[in-house]
C-alpha atoms as a PDB file:
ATOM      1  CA  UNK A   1      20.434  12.126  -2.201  1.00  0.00           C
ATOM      2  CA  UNK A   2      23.739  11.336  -3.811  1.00  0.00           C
ATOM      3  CA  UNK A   3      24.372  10.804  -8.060  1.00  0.00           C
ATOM      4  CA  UNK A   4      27.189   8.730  -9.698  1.00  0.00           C
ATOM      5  CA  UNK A   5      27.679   8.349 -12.928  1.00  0.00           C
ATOM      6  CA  UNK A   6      26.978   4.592 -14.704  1.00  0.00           C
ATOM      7  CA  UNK A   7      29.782   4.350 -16.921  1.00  0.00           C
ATOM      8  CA  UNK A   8      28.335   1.569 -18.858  1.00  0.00           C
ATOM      9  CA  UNK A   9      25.612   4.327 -19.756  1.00  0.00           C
ATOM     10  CA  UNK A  10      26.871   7.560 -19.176  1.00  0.00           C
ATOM     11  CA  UNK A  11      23.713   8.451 -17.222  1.00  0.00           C
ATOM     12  CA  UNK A  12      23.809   9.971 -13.631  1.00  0.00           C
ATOM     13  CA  UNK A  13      22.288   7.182 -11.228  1.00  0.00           C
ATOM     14  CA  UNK A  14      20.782   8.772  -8.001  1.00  0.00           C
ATOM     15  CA  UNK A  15      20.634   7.006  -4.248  1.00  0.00           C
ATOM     16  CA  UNK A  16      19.096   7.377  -1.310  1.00  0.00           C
ATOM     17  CA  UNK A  17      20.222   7.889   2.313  1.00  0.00           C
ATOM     18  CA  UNK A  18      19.884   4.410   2.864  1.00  0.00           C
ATOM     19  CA  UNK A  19      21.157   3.256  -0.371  1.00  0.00           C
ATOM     20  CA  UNK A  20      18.315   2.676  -2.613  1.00  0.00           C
ATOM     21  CA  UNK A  21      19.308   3.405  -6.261  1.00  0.00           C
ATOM     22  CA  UNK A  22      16.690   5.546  -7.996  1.00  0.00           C
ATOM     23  CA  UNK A  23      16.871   5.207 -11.942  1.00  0.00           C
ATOM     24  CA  UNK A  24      15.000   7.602 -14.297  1.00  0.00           C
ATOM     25  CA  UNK A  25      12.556   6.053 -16.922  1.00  0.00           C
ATOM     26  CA  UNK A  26      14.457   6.614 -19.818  1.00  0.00           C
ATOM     27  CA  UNK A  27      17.194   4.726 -17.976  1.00  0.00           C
ATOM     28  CA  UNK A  28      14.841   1.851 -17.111  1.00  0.00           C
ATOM     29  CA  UNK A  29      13.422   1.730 -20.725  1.00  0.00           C
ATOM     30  CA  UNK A  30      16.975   1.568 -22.512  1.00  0.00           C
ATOM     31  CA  UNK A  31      17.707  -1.307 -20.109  1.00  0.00           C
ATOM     32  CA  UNK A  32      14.617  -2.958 -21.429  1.00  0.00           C
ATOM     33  CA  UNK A  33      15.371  -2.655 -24.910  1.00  0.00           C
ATOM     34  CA  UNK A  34      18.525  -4.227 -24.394  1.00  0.00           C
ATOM     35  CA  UNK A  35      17.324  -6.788 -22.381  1.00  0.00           C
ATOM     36  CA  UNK A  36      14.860  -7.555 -25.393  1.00  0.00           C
ATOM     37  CA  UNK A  37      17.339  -7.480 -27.898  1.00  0.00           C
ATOM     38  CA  UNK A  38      19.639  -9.984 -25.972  1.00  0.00           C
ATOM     39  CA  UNK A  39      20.019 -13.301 -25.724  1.00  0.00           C
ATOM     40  CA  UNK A  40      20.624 -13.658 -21.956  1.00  0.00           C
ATOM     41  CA  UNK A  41      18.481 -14.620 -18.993  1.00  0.00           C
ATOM     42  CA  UNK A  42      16.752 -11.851 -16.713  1.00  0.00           C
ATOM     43  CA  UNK A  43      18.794 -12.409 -13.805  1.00  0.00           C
ATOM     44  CA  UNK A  44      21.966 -12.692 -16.022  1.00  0.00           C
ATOM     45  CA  UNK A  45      21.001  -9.454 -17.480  1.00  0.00           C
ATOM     46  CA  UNK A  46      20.328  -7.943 -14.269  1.00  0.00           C
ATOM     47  CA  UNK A  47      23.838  -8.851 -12.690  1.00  0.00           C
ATOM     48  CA  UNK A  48      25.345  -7.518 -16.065  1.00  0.00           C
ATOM     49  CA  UNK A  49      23.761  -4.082 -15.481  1.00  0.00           C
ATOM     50  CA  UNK A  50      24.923  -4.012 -11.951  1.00  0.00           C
ATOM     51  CA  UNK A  51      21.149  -3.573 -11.371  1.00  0.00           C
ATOM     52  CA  UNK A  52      19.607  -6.371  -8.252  1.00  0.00           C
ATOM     53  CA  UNK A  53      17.512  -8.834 -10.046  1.00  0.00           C
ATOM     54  CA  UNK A  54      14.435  -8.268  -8.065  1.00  0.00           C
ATOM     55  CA  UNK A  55      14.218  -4.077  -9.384  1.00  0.00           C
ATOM     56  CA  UNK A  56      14.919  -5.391 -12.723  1.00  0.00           C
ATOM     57  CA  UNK A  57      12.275  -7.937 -12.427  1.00  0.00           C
ATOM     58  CA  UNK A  58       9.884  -5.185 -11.107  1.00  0.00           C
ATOM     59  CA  UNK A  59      10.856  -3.413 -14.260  1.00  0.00           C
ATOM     60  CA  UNK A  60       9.625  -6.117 -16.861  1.00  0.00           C
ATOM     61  CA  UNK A  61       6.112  -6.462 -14.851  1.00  0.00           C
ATOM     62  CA  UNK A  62       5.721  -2.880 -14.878  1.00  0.00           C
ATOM     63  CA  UNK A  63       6.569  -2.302 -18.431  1.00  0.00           C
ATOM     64  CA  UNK A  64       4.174  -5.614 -19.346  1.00  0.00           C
ATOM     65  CA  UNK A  65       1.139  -4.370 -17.644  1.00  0.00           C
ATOM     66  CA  UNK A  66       1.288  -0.636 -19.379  1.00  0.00           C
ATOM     67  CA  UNK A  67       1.868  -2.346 -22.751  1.00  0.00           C
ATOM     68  CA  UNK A  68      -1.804  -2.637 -24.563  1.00  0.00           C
ATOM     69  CA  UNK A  69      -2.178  -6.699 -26.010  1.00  0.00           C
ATOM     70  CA  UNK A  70      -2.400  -6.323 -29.267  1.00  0.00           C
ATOM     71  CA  UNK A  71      -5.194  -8.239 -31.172  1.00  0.00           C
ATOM     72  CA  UNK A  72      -4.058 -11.579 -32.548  1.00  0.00           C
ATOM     73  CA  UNK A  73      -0.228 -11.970 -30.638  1.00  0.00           C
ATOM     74  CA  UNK A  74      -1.712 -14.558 -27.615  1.00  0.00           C
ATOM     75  CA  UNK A  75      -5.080 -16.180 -26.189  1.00  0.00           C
ATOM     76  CA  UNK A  76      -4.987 -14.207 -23.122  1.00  0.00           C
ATOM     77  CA  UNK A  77      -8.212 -15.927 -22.187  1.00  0.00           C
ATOM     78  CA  UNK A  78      -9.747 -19.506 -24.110  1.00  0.00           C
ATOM     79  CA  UNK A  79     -13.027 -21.278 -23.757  1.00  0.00           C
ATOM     80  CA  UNK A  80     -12.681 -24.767 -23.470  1.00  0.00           C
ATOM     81  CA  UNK A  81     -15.520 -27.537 -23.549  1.00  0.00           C
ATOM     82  CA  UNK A  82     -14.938 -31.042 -22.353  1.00  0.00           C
ATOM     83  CA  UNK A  83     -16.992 -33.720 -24.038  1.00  0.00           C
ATOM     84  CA  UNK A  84     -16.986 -36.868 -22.282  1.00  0.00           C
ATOM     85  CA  UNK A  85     -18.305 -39.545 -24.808  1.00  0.00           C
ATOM     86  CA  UNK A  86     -18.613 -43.187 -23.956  1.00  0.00           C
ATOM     87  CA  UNK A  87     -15.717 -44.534 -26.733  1.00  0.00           C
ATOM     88  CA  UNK A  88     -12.825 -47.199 -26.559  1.00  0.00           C
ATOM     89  CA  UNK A  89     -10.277 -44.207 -26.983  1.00  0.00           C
ATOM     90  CA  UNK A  90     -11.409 -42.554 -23.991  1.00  0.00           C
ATOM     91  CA  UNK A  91     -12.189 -38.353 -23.318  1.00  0.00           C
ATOM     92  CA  UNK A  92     -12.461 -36.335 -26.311  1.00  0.00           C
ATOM     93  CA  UNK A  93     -11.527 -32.391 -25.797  1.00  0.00           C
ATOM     94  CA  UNK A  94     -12.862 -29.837 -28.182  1.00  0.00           C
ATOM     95  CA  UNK A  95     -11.402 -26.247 -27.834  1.00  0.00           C
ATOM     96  CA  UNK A  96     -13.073 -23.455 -30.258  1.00  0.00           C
ATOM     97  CA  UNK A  97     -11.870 -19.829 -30.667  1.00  0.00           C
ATOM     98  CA  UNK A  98     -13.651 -17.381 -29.229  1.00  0.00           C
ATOM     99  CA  UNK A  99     -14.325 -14.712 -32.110  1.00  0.00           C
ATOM    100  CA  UNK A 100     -14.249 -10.904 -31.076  1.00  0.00           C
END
């Protein structure tokens, strides 16, 4: 295994023998603070790091699944119940919140 240094960080980056960069977490989760904190795209992001989109993208999923929902931020699941009623205006949808 073979270590540069990222000068855009300062951290040692380690590869493989075929090439495969290994990062450490604390690298990965500075990189996705700053990815938060910016304005640009994922894969703009990702080519500004030097980093290929597809680990970076692997990244965000990762670090989405371990991070706990909290209560109240989205509707990660909604009931819905279609009424069909025989009016001039047609199908009438009413959605209610589910309460926890």
């Amino acid at each position: 295994m073979s270590s540069i240094i990222d000068p855009s960080t300062g951290s040692i980056v380690k590869s493989d023998r075929i090439g495969r960069t290994r990062y450490t977490r604390q690298y990965k989760q500075r990189g996705l603070a700053a990815f938060e904190s910016s304005s640009l795209s994922a894969p703009s992001f990702a080519a500004h790091c030097g980093i290929k989109y597809p680990t970076f993208a692997l990244w965000t999923t990762a670090a989405k699944r371990s991070t706990p929902d909290r209560v109240g931020d989205s509707a990660t699941f909604l009931i819905a119940e279609v009424a069909m009623r025989r009016r001039r205006s047609g199908i009438t949808a009413s959605l209610r919140q589910r309460r926890s």
